[in-house]
C-alpha atoms as a PDB file:
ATOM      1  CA  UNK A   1      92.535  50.251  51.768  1.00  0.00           C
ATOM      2  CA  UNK A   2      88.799  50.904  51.882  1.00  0.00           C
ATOM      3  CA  UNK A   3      87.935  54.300  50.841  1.00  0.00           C
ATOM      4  CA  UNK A   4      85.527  54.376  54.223  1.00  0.00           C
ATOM      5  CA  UNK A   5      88.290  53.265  55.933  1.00  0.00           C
ATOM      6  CA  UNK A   6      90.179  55.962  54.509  1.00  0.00           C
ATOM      7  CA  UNK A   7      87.916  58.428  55.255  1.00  0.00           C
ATOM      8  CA  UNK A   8      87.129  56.708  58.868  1.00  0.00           C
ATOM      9  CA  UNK A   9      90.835  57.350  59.561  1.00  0.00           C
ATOM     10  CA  UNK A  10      90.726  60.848  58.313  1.00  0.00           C
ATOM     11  CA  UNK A  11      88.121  61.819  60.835  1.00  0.00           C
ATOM     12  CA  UNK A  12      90.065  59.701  63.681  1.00  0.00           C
ATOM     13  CA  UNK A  13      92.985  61.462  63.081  1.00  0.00           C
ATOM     14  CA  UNK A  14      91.195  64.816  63.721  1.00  0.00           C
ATOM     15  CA  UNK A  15      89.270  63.732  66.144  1.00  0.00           C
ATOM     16  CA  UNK A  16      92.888  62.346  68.270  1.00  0.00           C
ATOM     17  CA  UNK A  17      93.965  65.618  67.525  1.00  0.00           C
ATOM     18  CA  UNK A  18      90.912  67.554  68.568  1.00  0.00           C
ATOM     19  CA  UNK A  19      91.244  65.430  71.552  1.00  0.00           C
ATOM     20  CA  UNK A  20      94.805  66.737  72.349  1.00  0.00           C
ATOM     21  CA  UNK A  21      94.051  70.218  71.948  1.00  0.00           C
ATOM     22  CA  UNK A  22      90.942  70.246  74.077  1.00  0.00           C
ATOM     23  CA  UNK A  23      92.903  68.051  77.169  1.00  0.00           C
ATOM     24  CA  UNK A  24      95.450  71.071  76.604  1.00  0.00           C
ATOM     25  CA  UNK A  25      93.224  74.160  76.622  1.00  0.00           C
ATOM     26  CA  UNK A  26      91.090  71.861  80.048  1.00  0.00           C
ATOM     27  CA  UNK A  27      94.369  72.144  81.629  1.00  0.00           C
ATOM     28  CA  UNK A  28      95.115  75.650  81.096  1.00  0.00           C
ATOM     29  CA  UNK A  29      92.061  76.520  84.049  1.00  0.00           C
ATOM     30  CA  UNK A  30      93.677  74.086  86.529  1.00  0.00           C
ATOM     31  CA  UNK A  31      97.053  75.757  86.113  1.00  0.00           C
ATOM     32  CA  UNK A  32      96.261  79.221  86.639  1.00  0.00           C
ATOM     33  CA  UNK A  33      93.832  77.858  90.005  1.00  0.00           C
ATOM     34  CA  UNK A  34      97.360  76.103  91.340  1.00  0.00           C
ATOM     35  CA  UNK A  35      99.171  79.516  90.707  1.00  0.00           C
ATOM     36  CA  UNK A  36      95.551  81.978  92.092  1.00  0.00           C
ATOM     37  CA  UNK A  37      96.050  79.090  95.554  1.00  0.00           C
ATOM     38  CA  UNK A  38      99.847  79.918  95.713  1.00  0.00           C
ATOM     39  CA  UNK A  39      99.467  83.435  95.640  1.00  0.00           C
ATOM     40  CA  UNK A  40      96.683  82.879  97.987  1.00  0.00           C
ATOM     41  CA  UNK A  41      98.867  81.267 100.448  1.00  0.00           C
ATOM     42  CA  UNK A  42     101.697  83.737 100.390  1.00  0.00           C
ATOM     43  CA  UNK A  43      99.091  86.320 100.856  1.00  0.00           C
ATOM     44  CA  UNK A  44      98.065  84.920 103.617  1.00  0.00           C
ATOM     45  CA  UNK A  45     101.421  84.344 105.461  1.00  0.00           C
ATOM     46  CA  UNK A  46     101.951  88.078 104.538  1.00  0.00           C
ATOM     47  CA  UNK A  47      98.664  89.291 106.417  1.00  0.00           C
ATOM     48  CA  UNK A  48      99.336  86.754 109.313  1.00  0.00           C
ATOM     49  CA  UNK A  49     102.992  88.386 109.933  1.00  0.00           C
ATOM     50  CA  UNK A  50     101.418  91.993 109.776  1.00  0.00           C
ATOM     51  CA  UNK A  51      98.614  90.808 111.927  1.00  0.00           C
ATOM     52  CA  UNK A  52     101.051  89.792 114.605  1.00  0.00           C
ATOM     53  CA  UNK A  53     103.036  93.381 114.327  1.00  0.00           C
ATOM     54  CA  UNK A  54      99.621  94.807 114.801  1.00  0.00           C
ATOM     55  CA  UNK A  55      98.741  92.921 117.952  1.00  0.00           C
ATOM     56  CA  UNK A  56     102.200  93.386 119.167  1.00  0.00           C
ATOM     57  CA  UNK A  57     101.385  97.350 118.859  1.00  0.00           C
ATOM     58  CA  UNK A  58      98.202  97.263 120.523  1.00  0.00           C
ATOM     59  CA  UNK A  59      99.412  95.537 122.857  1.00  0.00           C
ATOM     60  CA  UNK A  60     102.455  97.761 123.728  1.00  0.00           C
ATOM     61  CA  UNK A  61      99.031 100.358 123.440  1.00  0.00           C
ATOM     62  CA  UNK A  62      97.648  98.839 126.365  1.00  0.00           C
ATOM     63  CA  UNK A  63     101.064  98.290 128.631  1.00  0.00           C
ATOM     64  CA  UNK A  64     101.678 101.614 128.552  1.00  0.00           C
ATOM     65  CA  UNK A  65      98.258 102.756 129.609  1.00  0.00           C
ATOM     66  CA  UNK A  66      98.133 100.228 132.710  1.00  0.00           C
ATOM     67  CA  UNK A  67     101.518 101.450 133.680  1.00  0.00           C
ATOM     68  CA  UNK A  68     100.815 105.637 133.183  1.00  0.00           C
ATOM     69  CA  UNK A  69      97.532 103.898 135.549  1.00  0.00           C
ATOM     70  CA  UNK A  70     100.429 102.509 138.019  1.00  0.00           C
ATOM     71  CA  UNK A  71     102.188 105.852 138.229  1.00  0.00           C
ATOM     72  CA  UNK A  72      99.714 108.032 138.162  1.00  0.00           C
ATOM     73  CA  UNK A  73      98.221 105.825 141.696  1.00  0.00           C
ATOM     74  CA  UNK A  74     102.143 106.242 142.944  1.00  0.00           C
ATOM     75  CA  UNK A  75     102.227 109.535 142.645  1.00  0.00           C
ATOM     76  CA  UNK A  76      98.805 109.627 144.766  1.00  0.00           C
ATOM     77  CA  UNK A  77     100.175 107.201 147.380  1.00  0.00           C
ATOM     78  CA  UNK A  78     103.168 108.951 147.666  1.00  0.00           C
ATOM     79  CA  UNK A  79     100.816 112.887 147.839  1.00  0.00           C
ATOM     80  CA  UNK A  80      98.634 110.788 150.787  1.00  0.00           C
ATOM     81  CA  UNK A  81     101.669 109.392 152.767  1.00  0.00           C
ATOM     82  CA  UNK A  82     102.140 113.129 153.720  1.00  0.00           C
ATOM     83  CA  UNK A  83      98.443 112.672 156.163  1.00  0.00           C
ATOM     84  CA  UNK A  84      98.964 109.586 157.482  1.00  0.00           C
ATOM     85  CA  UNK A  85      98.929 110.022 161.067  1.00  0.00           C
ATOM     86  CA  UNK A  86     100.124 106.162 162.334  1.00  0.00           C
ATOM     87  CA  UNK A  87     103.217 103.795 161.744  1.00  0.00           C
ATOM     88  CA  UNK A  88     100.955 100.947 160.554  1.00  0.00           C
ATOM     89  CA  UNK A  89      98.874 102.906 157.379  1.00  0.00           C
ATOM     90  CA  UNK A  90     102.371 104.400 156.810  1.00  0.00           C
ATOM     91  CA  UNK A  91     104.220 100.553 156.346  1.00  0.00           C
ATOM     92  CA  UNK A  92     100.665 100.164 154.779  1.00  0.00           C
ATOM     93  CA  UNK A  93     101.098 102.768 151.988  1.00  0.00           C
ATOM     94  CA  UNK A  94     104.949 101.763 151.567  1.00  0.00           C
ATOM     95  CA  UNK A  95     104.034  98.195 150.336  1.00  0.00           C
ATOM     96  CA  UNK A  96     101.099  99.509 148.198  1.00  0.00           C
ATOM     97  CA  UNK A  97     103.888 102.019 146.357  1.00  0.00           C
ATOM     98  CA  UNK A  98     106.006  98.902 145.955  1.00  0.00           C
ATOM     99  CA  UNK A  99     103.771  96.547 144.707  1.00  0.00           C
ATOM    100  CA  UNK A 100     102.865  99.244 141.996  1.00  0.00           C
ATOM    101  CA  UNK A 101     106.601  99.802 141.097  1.00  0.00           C
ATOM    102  CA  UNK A 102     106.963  96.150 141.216  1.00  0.00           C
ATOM    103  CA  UNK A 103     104.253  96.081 138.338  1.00  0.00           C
ATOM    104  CA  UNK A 104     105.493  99.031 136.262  1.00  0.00           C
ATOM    105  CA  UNK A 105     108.849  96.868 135.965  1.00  0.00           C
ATOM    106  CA  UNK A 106     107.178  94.094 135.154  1.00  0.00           C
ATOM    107  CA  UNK A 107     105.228  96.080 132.746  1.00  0.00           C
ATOM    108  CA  UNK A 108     109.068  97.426 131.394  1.00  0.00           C
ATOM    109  CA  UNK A 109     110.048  93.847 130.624  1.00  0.00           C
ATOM    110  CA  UNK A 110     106.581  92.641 128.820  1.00  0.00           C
ATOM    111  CA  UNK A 111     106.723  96.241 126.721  1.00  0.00           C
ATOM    112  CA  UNK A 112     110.505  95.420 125.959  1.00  0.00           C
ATOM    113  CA  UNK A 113     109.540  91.454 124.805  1.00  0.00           C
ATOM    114  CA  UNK A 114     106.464  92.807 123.024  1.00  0.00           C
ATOM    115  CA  UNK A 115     108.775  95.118 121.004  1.00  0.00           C
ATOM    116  CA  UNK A 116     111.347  92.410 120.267  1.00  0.00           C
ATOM    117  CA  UNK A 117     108.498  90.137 118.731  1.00  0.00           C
ATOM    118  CA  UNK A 118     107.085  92.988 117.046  1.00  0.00           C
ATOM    119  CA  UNK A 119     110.886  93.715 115.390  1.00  0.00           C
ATOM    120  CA  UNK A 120     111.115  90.020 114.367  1.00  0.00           C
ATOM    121  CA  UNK A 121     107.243  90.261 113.126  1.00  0.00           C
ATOM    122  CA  UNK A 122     108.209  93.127 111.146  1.00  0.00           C
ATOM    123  CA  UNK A 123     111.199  91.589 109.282  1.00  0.00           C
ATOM    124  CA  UNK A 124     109.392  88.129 108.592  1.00  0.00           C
ATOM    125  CA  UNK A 125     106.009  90.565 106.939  1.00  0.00           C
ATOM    126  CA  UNK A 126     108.840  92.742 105.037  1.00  0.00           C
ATOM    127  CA  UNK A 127     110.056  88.940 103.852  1.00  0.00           C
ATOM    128  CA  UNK A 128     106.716  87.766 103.168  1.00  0.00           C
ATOM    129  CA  UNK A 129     106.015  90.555 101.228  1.00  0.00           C
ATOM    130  CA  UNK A 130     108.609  90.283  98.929  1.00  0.00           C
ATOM    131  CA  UNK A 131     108.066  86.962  98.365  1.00  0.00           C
ATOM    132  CA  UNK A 132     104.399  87.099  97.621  1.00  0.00           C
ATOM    133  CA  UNK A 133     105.280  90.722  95.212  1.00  0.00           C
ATOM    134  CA  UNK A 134     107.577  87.748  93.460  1.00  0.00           C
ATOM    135  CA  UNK A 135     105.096  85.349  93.025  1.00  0.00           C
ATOM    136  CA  UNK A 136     102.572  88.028  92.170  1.00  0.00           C
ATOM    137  CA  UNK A 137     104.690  88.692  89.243  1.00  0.00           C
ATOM    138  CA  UNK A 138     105.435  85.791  88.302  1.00  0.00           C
ATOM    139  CA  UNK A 139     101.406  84.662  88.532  1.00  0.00           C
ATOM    140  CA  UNK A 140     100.818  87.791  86.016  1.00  0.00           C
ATOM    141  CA  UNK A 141     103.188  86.885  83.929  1.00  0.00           C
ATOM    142  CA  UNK A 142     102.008  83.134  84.033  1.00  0.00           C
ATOM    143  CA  UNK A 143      98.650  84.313  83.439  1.00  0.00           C
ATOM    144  CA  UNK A 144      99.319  86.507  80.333  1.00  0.00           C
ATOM    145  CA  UNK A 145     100.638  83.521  78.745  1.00  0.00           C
ATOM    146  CA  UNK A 146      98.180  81.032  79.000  1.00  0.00           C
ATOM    147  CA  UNK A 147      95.663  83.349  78.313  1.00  0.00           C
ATOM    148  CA  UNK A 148      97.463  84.387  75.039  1.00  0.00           C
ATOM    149  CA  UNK A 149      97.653  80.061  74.416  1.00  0.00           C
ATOM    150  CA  UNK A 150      94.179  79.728  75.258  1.00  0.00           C
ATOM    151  CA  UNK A 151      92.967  82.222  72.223  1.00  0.00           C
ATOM    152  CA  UNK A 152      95.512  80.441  70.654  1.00  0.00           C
ATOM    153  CA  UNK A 153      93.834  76.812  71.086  1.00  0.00           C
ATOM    154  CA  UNK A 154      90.389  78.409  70.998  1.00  0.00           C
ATOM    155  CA  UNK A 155      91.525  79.363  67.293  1.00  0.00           C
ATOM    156  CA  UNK A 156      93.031  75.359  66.623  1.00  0.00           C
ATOM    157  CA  UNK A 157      89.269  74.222  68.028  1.00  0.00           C
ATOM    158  CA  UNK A 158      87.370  76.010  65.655  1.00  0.00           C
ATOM    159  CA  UNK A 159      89.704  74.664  62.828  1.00  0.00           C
ATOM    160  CA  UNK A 160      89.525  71.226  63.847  1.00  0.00           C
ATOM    161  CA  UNK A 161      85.966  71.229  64.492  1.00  0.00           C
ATOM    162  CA  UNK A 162      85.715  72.649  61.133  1.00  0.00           C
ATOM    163  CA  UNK A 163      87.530  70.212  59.185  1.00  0.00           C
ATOM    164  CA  UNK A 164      85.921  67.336  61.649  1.00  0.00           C
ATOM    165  CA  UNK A 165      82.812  68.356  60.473  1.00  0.00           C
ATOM    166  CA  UNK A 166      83.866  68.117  56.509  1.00  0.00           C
ATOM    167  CA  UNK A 167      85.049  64.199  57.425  1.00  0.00           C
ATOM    168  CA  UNK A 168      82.036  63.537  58.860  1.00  0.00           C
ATOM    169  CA  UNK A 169      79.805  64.677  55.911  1.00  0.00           C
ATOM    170  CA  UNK A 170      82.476  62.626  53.774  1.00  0.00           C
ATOM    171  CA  UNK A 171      81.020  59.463  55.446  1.00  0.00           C
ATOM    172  CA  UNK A 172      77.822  57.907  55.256  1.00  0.00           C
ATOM    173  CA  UNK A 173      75.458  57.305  58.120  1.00  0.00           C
ATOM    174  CA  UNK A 174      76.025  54.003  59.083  1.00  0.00           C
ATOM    175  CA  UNK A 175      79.803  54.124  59.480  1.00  0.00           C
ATOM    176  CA  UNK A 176      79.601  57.513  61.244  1.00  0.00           C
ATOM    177  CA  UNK A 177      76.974  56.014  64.056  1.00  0.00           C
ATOM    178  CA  UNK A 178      79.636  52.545  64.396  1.00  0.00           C
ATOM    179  CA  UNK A 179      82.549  55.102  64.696  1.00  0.00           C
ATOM    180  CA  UNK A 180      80.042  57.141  67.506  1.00  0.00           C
ATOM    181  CA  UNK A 181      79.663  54.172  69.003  1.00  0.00           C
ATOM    182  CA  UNK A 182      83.038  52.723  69.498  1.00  0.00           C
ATOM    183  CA  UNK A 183      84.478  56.302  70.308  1.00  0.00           C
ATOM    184  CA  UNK A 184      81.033  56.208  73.111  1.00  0.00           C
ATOM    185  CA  UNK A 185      82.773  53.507  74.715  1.00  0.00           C
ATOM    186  CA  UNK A 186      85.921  55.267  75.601  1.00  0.00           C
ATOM    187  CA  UNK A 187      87.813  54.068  73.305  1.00  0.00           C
ATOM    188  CA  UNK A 188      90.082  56.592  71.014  1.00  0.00           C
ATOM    189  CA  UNK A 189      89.913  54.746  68.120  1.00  0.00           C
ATOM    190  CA  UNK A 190      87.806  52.644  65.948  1.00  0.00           C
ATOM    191  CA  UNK A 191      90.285  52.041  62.925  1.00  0.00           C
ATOM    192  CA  UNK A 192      93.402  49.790  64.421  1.00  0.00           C
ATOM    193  CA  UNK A 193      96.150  47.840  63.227  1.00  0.00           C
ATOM    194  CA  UNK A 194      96.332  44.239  63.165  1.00  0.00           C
ATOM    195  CA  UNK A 195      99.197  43.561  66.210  1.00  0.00           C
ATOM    196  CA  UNK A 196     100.797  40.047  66.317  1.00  0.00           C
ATOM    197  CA  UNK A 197      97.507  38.348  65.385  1.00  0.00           C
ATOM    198  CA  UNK A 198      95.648  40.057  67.091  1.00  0.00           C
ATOM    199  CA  UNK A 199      93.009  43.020  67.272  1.00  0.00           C
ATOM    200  CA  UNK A 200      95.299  46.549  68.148  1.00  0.00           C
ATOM    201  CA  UNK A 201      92.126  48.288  70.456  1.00  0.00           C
ATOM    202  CA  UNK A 202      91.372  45.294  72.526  1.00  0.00           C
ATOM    203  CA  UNK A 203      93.946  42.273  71.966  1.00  0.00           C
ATOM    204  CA  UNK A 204      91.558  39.939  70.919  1.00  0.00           C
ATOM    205  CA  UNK A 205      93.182  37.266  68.556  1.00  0.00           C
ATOM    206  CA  UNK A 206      92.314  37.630  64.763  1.00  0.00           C
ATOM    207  CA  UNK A 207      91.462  34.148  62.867  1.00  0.00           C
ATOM    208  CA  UNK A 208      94.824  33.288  60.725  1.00  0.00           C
ATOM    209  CA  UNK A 209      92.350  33.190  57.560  1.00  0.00           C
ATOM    210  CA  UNK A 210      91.143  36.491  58.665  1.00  0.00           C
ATOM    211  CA  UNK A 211      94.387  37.738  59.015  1.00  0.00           C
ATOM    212  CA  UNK A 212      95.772  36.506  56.086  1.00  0.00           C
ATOM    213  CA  UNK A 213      92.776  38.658  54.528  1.00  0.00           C
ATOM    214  CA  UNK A 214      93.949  41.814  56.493  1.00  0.00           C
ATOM    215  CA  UNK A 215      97.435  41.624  55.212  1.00  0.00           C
ATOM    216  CA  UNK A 216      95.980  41.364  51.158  1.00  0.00           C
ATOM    217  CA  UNK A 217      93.987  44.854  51.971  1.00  0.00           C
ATOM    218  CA  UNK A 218      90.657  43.671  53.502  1.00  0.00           C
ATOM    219  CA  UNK A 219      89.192  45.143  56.728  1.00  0.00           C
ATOM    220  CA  UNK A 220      88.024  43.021  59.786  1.00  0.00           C
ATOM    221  CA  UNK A 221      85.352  44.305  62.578  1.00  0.00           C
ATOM    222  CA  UNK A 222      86.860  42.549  65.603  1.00  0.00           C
ATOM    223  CA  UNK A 223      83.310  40.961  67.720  1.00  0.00           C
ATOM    224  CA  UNK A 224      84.849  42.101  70.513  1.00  0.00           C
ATOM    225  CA  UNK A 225      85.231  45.859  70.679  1.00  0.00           C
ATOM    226  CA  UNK A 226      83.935  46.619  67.533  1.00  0.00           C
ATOM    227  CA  UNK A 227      86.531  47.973  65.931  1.00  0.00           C
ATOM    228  CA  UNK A 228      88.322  48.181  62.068  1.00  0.00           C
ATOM    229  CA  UNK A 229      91.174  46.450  61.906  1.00  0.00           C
ATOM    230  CA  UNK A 230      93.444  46.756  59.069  1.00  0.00           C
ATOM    231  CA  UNK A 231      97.076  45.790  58.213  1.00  0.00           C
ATOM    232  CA  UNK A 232      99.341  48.753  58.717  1.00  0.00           C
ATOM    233  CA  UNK A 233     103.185  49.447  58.663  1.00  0.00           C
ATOM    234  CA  UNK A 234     103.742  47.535  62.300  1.00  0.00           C
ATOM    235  CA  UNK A 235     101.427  44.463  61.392  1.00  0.00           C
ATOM    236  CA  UNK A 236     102.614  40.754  61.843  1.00  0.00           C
ATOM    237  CA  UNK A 237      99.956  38.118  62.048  1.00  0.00           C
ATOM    238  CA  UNK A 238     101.846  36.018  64.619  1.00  0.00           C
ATOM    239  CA  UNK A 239     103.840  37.657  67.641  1.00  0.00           C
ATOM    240  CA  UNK A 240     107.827  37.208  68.099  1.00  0.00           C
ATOM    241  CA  UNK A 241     109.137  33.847  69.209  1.00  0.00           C
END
């Protein structure tokens, strides 16, 4: 093989694994956003349960005050029943005390639903709490991980970039731009094997002469994508039958 292929190959296989490494430490920001959301949901659910006990206390808060309101005016209609001089204020007074009775009860059986839903309110925060203390921990200990990886791949980076930059001075300018170029188009790599006839980056047939040249050691650019191609352990210049 070519020694510029050689070295062509040297810098492709540290750039694939530069590649890897930097898709790995990319990822390790999405996964701790997916864990800061979860713990931002059960967080949520936690405040919306103790939210509701809250609201289920103030209002309890307020049914009592309207009904010490309601006894405090029975108690008055009861003290001005003693001056009422005719038969008519008195039946008068009688349905005023009660209508006001009528509403404390009523104000009895909202206070005793309002405490029921703030019992179950309390047990499904107590629940939610637990669960997001659970994921909390788990988060942190999630976290403490990847961050450790991420100095980890931080470290690998520097390395690769290192030795990526040794290749490159290893090559001469010409090849490096064609192997900028082909890697500008998306395209992983610019040295590829020769696969059933054919070009290994874009599947463009290879002439049989051309071929036949590959196999002996030589290198062909491929007009189509641009890149090397060379015979390698998997070659065959025709495909299966």
């Amino acid at each position: 093989m070519e020694d510029r292929i050689e070295k062509l190959l040297l810098l492709q296989d540290t750039d694939r694994r530069l590649d890897r490494v930097l898709a790995d430490l990319e990822s390790i920001p999405r996964e701790l956003q997916v864990h800061q959301k979860d713990i931002m949901e059960h967080r949520q659910r936690f405040k919306e349960f103790e939210d509701a006990v809250e609201a289920c206390r103030r209002k309890q808060v307020s049914l009592k005050s309207d009904q010490q309101d309601l006894r405090t005016k029975v108690a008055e209609y009861k003290t001005r029943l003693l001056s009422i001089k005719t038969n008519d204020e008195y039946k008068a007074m009688l349905k005023q005390i009660d209508f006001a009775l009528g509403k404390i009860d009523d104000i009895d059986t909202l206070l005793l639903e309002s405490m029921e839903a703030e019992e179950e309110a309390q047990a499904e925060s107590e629940r939610a709490g637990r669960e997001l203390e659970r994921h909390q921990k788990r988060f942190e200990t999630r976290q403490e991980l990847l961050l450790e990886k991420r100095k980890q791949l931080e470290a690998e980076v520097a390395e690769l970039e290192a030795e990526k930059q040794r290749a490159v001075e290893s090559i001469d300018l010409k090849n490096y731009r064609k192997y900028q170029q082909v890697r500008g188009t998306g395209r992983a790599e610019i040295v590829v094997g020769l696969k059933a006839g054919a070009c290994g980056g874009c599947l463009t047939n290879v002439p049989p002469q051309n071929g036949v040249e590959i196999k002996s050691g030589g290198t062909f650019v491929c007009p189509m994508c641009g890149c090397y191609v060379v015979w390698t352990e998997d070659s065959s210049l025709a495909g299966s039958r």
